[in-house]
PDB file of N, CA and C in Angstrom:
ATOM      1  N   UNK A   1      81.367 145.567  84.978  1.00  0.00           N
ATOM      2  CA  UNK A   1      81.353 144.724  83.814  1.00  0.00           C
ATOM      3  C   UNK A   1      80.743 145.502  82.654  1.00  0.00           C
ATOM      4  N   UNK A   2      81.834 145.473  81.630  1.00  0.00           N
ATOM      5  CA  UNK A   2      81.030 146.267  80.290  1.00  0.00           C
ATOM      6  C   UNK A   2      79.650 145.326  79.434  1.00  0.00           C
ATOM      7  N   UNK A   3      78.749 145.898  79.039  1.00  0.00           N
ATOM      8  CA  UNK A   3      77.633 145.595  78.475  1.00  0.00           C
ATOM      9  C   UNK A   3      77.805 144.358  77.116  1.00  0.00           C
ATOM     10  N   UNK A   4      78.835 144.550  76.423  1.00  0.00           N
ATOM     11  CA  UNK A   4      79.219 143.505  75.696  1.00  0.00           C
ATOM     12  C   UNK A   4      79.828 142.598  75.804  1.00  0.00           C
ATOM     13  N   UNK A   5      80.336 142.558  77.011  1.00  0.00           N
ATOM     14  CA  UNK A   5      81.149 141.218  77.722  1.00  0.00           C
ATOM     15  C   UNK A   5      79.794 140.399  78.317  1.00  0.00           C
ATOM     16  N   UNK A   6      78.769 140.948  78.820  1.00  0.00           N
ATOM     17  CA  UNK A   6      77.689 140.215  79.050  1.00  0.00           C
ATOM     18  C   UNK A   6      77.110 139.602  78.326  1.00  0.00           C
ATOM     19  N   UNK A   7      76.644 140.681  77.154  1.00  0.00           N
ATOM     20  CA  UNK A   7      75.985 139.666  76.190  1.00  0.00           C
ATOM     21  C   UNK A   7      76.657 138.621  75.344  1.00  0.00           C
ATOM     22  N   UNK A   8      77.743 138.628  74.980  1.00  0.00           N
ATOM     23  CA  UNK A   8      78.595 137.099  74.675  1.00  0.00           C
ATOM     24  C   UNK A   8      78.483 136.112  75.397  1.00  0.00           C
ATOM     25  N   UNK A   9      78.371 136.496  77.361  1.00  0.00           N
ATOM     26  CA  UNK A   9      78.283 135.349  78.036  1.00  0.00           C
ATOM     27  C   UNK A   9      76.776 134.560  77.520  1.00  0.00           C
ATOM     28  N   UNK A  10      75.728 135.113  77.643  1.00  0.00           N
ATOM     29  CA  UNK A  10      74.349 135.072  76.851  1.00  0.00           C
ATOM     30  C   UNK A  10      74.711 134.127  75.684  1.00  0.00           C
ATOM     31  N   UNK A  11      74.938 134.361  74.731  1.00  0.00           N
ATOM     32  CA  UNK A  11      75.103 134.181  73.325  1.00  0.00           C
ATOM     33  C   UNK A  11      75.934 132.349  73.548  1.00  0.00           C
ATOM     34  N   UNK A  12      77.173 132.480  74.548  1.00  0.00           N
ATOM     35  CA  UNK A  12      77.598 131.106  74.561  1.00  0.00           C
ATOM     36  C   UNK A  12      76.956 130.213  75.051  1.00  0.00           C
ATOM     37  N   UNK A  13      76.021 130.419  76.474  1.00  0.00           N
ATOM     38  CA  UNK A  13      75.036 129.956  77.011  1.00  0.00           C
ATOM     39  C   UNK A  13      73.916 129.265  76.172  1.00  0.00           C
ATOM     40  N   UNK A  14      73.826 129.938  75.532  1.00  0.00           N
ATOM     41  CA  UNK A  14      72.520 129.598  74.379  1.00  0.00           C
ATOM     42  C   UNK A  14      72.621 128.898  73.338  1.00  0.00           C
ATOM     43  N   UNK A  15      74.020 128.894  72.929  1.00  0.00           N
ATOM     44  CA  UNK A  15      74.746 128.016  72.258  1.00  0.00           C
ATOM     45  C   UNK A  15      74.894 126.712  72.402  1.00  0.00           C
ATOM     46  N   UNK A  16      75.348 126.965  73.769  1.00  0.00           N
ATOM     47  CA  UNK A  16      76.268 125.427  74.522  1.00  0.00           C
ATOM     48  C   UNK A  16      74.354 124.443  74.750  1.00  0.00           C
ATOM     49  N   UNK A  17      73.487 125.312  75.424  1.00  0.00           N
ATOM     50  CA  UNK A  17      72.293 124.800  75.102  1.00  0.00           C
ATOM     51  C   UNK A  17      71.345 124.001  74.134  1.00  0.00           C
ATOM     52  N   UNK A  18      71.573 124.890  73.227  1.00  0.00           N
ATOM     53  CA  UNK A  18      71.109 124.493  72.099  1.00  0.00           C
ATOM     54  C   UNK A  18      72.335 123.287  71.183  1.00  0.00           C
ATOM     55  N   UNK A  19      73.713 123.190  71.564  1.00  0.00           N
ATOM     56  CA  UNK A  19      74.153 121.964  71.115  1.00  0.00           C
ATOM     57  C   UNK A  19      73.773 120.660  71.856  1.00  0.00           C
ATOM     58  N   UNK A  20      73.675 120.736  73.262  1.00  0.00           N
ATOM     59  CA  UNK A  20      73.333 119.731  73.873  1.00  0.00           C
ATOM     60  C   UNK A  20      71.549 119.231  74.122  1.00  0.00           C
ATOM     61  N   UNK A  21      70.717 120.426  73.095  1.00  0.00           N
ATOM     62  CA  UNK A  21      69.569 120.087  72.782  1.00  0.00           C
ATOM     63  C   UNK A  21      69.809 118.947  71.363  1.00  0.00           C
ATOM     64  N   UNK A  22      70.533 118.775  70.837  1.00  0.00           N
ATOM     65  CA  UNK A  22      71.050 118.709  69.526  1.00  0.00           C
ATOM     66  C   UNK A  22      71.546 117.403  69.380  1.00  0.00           C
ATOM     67  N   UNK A  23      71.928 116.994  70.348  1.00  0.00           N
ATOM     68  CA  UNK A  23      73.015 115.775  71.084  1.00  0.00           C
ATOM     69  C   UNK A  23      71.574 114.816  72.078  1.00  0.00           C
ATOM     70  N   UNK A  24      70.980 115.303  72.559  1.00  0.00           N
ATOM     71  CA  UNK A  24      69.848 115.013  73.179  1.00  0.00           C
ATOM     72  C   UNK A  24      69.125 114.336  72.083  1.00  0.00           C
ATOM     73  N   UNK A  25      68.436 114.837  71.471  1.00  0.00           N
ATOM     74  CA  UNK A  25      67.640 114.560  70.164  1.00  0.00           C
ATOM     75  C   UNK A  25      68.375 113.510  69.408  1.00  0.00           C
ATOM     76  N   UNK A  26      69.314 113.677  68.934  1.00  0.00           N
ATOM     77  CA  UNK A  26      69.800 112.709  68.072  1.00  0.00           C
ATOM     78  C   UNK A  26      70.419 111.461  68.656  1.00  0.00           C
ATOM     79  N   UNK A  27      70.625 111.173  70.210  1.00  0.00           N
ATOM     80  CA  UNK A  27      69.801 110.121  71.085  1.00  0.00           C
ATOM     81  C   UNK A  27      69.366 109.636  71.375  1.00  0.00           C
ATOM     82  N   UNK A  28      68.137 110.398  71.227  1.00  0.00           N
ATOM     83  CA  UNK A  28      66.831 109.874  71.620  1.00  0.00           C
ATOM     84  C   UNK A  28      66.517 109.210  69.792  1.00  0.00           C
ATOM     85  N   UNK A  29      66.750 109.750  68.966  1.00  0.00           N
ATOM     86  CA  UNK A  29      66.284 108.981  67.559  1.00  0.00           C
ATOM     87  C   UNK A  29      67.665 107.609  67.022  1.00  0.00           C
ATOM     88  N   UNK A  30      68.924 107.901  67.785  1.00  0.00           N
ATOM     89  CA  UNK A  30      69.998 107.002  67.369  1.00  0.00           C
ATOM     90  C   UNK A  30      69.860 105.532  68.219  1.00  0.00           C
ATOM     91  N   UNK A  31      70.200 105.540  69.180  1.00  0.00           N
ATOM     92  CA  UNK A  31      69.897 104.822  70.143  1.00  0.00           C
ATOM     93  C   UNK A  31      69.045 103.398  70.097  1.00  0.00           C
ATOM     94  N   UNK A  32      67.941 103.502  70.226  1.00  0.00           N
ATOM     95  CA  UNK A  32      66.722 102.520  69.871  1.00  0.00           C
ATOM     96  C   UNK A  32      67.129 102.139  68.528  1.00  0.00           C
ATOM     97  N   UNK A  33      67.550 102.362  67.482  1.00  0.00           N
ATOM     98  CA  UNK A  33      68.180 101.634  66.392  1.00  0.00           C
ATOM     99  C   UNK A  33      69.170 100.759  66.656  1.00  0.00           C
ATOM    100  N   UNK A  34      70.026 101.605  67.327  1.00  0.00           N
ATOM    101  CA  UNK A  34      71.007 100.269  67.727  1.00  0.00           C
ATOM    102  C   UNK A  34      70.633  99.327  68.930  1.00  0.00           C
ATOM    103  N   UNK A  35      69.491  99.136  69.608  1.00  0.00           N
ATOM    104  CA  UNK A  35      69.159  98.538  70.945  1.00  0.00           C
ATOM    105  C   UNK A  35      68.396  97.503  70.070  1.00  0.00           C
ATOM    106  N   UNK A  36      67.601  98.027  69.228  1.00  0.00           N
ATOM    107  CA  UNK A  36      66.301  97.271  68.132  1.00  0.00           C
ATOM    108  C   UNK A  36      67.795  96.320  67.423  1.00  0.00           C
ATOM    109  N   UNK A  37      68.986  96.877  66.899  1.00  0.00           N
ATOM    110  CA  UNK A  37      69.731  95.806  66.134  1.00  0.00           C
ATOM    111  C   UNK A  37      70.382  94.727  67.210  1.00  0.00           C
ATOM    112  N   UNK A  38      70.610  95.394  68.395  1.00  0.00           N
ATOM    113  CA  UNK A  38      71.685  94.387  69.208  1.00  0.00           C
ATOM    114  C   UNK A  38      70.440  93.053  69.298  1.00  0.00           C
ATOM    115  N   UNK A  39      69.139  93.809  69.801  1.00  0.00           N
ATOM    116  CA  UNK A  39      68.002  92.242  69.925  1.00  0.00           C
ATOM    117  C   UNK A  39      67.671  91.391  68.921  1.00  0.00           C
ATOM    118  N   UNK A  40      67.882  91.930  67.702  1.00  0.00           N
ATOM    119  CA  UNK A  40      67.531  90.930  66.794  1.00  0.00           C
ATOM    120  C   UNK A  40      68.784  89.784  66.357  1.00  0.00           C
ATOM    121  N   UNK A  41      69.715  90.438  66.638  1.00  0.00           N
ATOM    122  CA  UNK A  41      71.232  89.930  66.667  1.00  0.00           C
ATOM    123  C   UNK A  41      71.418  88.952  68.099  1.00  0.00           C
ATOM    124  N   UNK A  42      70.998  89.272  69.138  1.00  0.00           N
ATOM    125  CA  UNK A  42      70.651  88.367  70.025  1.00  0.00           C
ATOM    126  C   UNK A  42      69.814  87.246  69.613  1.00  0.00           C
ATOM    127  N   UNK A  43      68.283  87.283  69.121  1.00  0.00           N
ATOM    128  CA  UNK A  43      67.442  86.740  68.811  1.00  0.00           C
ATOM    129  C   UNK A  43      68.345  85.867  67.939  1.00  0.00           C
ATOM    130  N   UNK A  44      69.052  86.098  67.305  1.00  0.00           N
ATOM    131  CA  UNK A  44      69.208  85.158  65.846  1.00  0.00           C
ATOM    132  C   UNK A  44      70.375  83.970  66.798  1.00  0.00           C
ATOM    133  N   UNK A  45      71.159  84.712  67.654  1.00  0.00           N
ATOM    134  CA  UNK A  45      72.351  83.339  68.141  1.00  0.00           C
ATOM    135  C   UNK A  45      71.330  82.531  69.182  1.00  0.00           C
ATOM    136  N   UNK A  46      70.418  82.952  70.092  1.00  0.00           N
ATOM    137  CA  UNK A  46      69.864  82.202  71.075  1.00  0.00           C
ATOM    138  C   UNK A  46      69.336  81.223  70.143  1.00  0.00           C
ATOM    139  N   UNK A  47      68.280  81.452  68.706  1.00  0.00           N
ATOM    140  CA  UNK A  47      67.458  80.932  68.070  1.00  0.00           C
ATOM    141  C   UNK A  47      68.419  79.624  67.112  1.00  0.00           C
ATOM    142  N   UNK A  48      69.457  80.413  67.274  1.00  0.00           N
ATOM    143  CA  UNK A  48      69.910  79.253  65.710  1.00  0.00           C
ATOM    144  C   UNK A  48      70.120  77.646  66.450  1.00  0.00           C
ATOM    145  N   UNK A  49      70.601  76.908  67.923  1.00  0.00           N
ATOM    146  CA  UNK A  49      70.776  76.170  67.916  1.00  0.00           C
ATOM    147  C   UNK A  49      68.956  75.626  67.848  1.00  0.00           C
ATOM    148  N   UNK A  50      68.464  76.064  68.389  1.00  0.00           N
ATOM    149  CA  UNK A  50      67.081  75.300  68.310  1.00  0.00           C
ATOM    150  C   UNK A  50      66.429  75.212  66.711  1.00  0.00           C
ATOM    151  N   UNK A  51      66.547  76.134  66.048  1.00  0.00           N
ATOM    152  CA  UNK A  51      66.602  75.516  64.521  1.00  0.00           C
ATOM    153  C   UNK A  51      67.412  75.139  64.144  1.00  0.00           C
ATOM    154  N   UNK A  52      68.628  74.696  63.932  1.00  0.00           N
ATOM    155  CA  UNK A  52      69.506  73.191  63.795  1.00  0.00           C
ATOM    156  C   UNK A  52      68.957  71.861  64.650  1.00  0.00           C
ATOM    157  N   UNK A  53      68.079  71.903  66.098  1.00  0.00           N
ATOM    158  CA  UNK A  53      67.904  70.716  66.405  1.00  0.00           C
ATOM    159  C   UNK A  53      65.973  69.960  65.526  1.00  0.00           C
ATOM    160  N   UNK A  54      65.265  71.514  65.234  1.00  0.00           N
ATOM    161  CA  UNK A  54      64.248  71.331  64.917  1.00  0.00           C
ATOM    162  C   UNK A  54      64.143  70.949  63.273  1.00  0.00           C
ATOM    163  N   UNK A  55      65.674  71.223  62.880  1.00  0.00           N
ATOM    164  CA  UNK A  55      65.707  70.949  61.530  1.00  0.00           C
ATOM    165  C   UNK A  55      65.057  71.808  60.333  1.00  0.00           C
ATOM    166  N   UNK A  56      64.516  73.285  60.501  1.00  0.00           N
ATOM    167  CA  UNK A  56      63.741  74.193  60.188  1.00  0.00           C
ATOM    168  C   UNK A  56      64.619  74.673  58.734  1.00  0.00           C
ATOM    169  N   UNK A  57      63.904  74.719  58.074  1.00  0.00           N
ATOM    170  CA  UNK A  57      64.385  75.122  56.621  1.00  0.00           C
ATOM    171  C   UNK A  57      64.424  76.144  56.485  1.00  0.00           C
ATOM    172  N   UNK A  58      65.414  76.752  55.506  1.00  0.00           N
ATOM    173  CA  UNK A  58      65.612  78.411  54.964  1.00  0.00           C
ATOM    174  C   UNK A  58      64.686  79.138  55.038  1.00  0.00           C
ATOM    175  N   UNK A  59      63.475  78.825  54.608  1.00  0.00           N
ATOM    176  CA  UNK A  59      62.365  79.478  54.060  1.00  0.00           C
ATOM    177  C   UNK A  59      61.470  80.103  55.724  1.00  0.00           C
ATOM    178  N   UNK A  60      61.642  79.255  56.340  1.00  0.00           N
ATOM    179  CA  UNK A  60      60.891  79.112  57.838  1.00  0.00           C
ATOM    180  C   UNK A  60      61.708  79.830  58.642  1.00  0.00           C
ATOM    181  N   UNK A  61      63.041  79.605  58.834  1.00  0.00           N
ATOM    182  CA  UNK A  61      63.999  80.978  59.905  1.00  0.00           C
ATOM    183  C   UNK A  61      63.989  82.025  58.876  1.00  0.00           C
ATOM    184  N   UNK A  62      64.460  82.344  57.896  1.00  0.00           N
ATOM    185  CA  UNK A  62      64.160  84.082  56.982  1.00  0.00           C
ATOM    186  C   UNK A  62      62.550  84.384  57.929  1.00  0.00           C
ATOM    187  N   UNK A  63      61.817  83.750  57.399  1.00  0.00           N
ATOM    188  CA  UNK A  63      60.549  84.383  58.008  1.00  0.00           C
ATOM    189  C   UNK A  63      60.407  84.690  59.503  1.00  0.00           C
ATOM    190  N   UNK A  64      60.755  83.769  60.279  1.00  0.00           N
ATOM    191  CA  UNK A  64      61.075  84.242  61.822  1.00  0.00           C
ATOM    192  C   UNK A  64      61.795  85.307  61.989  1.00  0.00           C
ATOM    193  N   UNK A  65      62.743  85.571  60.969  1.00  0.00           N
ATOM    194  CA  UNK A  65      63.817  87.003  61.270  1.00  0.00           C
ATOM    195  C   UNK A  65      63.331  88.098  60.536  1.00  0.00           C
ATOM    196  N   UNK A  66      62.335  87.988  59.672  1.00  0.00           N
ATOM    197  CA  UNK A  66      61.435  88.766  59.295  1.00  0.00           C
ATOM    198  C   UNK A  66      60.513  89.211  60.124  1.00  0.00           C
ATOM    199  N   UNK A  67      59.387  88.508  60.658  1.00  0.00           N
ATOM    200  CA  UNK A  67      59.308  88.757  61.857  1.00  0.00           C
ATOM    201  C   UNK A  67      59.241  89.083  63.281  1.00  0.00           C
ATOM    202  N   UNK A  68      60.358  88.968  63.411  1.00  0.00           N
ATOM    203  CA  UNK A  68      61.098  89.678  64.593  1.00  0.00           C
ATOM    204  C   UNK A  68      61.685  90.618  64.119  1.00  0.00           C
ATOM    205  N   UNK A  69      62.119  91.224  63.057  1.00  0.00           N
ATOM    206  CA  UNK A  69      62.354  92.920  62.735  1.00  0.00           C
ATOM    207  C   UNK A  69      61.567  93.753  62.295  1.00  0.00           C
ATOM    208  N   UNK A  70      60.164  93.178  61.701  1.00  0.00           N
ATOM    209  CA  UNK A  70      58.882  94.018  62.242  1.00  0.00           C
ATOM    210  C   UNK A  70      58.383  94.210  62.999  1.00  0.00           C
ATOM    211  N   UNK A  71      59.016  93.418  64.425  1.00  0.00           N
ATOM    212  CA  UNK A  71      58.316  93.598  65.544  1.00  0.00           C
ATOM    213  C   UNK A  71      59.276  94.704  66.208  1.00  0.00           C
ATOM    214  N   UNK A  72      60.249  94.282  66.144  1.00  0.00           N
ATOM    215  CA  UNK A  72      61.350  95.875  66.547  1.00  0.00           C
ATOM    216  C   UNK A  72      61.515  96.659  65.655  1.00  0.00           C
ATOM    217  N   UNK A  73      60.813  97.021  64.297  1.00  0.00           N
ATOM    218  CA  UNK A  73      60.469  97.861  63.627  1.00  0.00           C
ATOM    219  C   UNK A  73      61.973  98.656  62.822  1.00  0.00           C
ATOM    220  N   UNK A  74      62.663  97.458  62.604  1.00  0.00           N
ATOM    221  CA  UNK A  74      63.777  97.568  61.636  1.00  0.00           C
ATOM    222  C   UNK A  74      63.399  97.096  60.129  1.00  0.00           C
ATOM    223  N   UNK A  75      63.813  97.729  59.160  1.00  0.00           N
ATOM    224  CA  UNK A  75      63.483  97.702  57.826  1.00  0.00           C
ATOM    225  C   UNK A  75      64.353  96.064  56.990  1.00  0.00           C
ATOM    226  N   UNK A  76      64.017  95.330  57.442  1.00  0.00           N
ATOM    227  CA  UNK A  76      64.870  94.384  56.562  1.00  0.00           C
ATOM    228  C   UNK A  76      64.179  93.829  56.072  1.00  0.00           C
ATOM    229  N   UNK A  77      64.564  93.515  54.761  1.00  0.00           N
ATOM    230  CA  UNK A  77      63.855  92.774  53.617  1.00  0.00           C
ATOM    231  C   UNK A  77      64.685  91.389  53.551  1.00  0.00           C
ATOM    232  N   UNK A  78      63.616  90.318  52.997  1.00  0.00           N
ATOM    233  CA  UNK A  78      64.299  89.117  52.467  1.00  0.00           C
ATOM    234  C   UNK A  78      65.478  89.207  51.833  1.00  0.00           C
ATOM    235  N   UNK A  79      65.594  89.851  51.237  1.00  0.00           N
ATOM    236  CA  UNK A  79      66.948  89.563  50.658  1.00  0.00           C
ATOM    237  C   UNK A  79      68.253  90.178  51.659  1.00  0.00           C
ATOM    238  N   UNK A  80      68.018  90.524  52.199  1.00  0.00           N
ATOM    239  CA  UNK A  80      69.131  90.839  53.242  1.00  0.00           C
ATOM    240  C   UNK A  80      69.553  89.801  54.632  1.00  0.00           C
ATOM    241  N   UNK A  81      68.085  88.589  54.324  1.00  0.00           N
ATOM    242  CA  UNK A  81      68.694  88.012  55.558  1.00  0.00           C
ATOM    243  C   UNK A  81      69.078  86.580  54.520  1.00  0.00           C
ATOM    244  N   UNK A  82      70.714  86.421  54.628  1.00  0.00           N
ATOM    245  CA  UNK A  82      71.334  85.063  54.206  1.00  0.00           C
ATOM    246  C   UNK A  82      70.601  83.519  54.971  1.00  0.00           C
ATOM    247  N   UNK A  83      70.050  82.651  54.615  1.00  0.00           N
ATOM    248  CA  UNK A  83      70.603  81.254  55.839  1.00  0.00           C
ATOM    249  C   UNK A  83      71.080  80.623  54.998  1.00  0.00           C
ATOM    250  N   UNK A  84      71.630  79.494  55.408  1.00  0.00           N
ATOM    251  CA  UNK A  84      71.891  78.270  54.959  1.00  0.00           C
ATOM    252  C   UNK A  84      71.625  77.111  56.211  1.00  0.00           C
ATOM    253  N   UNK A  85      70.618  76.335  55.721  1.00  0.00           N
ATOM    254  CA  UNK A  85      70.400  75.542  56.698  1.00  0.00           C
ATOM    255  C   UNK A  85      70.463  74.091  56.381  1.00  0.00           C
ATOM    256  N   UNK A  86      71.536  73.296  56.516  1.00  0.00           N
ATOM    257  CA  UNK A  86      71.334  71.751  56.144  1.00  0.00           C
ATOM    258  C   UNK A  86      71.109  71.165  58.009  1.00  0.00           C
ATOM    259  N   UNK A  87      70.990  69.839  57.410  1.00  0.00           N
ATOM    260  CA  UNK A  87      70.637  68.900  58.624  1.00  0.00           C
ATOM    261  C   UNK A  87      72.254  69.208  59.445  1.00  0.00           C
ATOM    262  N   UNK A  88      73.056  69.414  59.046  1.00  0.00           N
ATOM    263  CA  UNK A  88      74.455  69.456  59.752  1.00  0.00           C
ATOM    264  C   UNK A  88      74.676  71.159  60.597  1.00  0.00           C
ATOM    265  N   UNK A  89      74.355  72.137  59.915  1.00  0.00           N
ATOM    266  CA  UNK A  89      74.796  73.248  60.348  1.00  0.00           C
ATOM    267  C   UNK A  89      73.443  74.450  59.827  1.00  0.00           C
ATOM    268  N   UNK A  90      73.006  75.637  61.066  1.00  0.00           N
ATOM    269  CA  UNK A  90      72.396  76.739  60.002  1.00  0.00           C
ATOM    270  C   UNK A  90      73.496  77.440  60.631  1.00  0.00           C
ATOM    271  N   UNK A  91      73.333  78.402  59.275  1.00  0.00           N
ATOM    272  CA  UNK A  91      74.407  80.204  58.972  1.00  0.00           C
ATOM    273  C   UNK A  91      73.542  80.517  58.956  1.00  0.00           C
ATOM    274  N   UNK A  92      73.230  82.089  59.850  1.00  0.00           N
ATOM    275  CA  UNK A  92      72.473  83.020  59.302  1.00  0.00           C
ATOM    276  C   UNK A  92      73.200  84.383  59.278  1.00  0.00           C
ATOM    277  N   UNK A  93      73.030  85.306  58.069  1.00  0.00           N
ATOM    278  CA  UNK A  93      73.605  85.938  57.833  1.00  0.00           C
ATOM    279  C   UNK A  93      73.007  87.593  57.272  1.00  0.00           C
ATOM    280  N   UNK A  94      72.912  88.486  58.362  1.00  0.00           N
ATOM    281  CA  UNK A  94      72.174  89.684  58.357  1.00  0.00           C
ATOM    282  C   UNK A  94      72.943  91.120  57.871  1.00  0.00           C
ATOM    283  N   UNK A  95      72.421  91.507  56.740  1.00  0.00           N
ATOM    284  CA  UNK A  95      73.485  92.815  56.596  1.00  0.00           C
ATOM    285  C   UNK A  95      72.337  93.610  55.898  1.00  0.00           C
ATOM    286  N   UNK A  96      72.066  95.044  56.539  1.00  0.00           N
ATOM    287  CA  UNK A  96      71.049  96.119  56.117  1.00  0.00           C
ATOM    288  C   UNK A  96      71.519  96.974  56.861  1.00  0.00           C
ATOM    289  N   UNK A  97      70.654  98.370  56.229  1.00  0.00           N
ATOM    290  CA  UNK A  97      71.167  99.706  56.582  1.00  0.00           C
ATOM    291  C   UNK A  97      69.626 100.802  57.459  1.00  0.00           C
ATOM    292  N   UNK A  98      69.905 101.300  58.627  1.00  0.00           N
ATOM    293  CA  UNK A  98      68.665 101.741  59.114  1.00  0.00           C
ATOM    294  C   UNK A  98      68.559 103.599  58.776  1.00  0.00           C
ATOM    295  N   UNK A  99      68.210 103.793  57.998  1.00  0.00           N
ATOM    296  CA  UNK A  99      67.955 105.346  58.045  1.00  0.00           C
ATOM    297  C   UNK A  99      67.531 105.980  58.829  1.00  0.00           C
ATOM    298  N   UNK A 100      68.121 107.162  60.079  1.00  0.00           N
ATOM    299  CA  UNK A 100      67.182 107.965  60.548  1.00  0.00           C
ATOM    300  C   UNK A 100      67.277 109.541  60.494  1.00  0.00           C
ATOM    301  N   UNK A 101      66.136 109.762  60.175  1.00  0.00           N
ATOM    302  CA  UNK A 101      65.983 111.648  59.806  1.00  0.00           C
ATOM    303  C   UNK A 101      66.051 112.071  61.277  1.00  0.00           C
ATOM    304  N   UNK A 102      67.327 112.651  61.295  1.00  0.00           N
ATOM    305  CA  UNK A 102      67.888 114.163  62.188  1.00  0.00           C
ATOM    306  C   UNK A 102      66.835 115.053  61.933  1.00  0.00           C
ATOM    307  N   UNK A 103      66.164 115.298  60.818  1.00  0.00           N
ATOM    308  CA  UNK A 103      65.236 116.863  60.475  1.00  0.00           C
ATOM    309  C   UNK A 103      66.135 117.251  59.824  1.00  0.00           C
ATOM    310  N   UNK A 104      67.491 117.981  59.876  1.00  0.00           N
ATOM    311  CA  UNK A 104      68.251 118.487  58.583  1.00  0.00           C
ATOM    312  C   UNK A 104      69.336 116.951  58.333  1.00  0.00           C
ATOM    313  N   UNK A 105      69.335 116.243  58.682  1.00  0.00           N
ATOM    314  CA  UNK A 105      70.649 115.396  58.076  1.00  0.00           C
ATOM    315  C   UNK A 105      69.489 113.989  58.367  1.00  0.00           C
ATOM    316  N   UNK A 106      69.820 112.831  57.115  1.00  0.00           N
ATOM    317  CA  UNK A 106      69.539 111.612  57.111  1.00  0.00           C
ATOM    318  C   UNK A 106      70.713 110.712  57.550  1.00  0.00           C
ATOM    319  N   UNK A 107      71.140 109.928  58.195  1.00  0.00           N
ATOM    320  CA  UNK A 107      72.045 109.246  59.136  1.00  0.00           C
ATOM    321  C   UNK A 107      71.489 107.446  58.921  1.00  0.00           C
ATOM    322  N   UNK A 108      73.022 106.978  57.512  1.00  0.00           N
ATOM    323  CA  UNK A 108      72.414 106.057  57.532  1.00  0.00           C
ATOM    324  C   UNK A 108      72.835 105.292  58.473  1.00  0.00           C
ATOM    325  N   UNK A 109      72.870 104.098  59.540  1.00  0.00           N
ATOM    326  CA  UNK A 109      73.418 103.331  60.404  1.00  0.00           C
ATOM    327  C   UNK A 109      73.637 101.845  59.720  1.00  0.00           C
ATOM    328  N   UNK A 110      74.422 101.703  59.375  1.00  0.00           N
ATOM    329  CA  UNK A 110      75.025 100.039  58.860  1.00  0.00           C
ATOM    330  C   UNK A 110      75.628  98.961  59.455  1.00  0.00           C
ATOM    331  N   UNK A 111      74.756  97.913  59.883  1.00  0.00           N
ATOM    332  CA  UNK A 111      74.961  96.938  60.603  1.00  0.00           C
ATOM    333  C   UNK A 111      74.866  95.366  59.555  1.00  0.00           C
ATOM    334  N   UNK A 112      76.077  94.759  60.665  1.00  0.00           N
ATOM    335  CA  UNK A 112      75.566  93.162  60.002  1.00  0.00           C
ATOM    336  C   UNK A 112      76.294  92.631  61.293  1.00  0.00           C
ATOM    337  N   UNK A 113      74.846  91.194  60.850  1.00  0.00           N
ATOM    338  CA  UNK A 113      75.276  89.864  62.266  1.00  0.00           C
ATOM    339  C   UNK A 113      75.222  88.708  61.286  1.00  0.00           C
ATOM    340  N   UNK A 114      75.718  87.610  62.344  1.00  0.00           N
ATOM    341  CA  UNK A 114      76.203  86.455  61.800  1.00  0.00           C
ATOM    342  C   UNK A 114      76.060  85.753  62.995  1.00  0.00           C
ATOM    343  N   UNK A 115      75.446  84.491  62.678  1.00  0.00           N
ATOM    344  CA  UNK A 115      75.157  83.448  63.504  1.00  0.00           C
ATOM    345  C   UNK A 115      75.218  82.004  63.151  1.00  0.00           C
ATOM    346  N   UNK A 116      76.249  80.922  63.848  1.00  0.00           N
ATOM    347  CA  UNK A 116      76.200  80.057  62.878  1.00  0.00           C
ATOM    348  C   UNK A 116      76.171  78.984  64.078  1.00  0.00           C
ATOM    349  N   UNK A 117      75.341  77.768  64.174  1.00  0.00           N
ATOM    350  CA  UNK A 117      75.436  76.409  65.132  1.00  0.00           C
ATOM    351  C   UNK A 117      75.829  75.246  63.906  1.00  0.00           C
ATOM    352  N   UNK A 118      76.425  74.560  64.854  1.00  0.00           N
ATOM    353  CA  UNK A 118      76.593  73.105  64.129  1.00  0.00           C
ATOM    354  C   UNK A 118      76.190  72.152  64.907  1.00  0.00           C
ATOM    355  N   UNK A 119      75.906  70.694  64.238  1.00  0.00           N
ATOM    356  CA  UNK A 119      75.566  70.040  65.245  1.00  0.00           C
ATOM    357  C   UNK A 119      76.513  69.186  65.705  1.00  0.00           C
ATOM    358  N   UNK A 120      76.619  68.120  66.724  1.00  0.00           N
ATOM    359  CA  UNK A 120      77.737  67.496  67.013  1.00  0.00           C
ATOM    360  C   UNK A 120      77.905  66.134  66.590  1.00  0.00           C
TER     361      UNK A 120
END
């Protein structure tokens, strides 16, 4: 085997390594963003019939969904979470964007949920 056919094998090795270090990482930081959005998106359909039966006003579910995305440590602000809550029906309506730093690239992730009960 000639000496430069070796070291290419080297060189791809280290490569193929270092992409799947690369792929690893940005996993481990992608991931939990979207696990943190699927629960709060859960949270909001389990939650909405029991605030339609408790009768809970706009002001009182925003803050619960406020709440619960500081606790899974997603960036949403009031104004991003919609309700509408009469005695007949709540909408709730979630649309924000989660930034996460790669180290060379910012990766924004853009999600929205929607949750709506009525009563009968």
């Amino acid at each position: 085997m000639r000496h430069s056919e070796s070291g290419s094998a080297h060189i791809k090795t280290y490569l193929t390594l270092a992409f799947l270090a690369c792929v690893i990482y940005a996993s481990f930081k992608i991931l939990p963003v979207y696990v943190n959005s699927w629960e709060i998106e859960d949270y909001i359909r389990q939650q909405t019939p029991y605030w339609l039966t408790q009768r809970a006003n706009g002001d009182v579910i925003r803050g619960k969904i406020l709440e619960k995305a500081r606790e899974l440590d997603l960036p949403i602000d009031a104004d991003q979470v919609q309700v509408d809550a009469t005695s007949a029906s709540v909408t709730v309506n979630l649309d924000y964007t989660v930034p996460v730093d790669l180290k060379v690239y910012v990766v924004k992730l853009h999600f929205t949920s929607a949750a709506q009960n009525k009563s009968l």
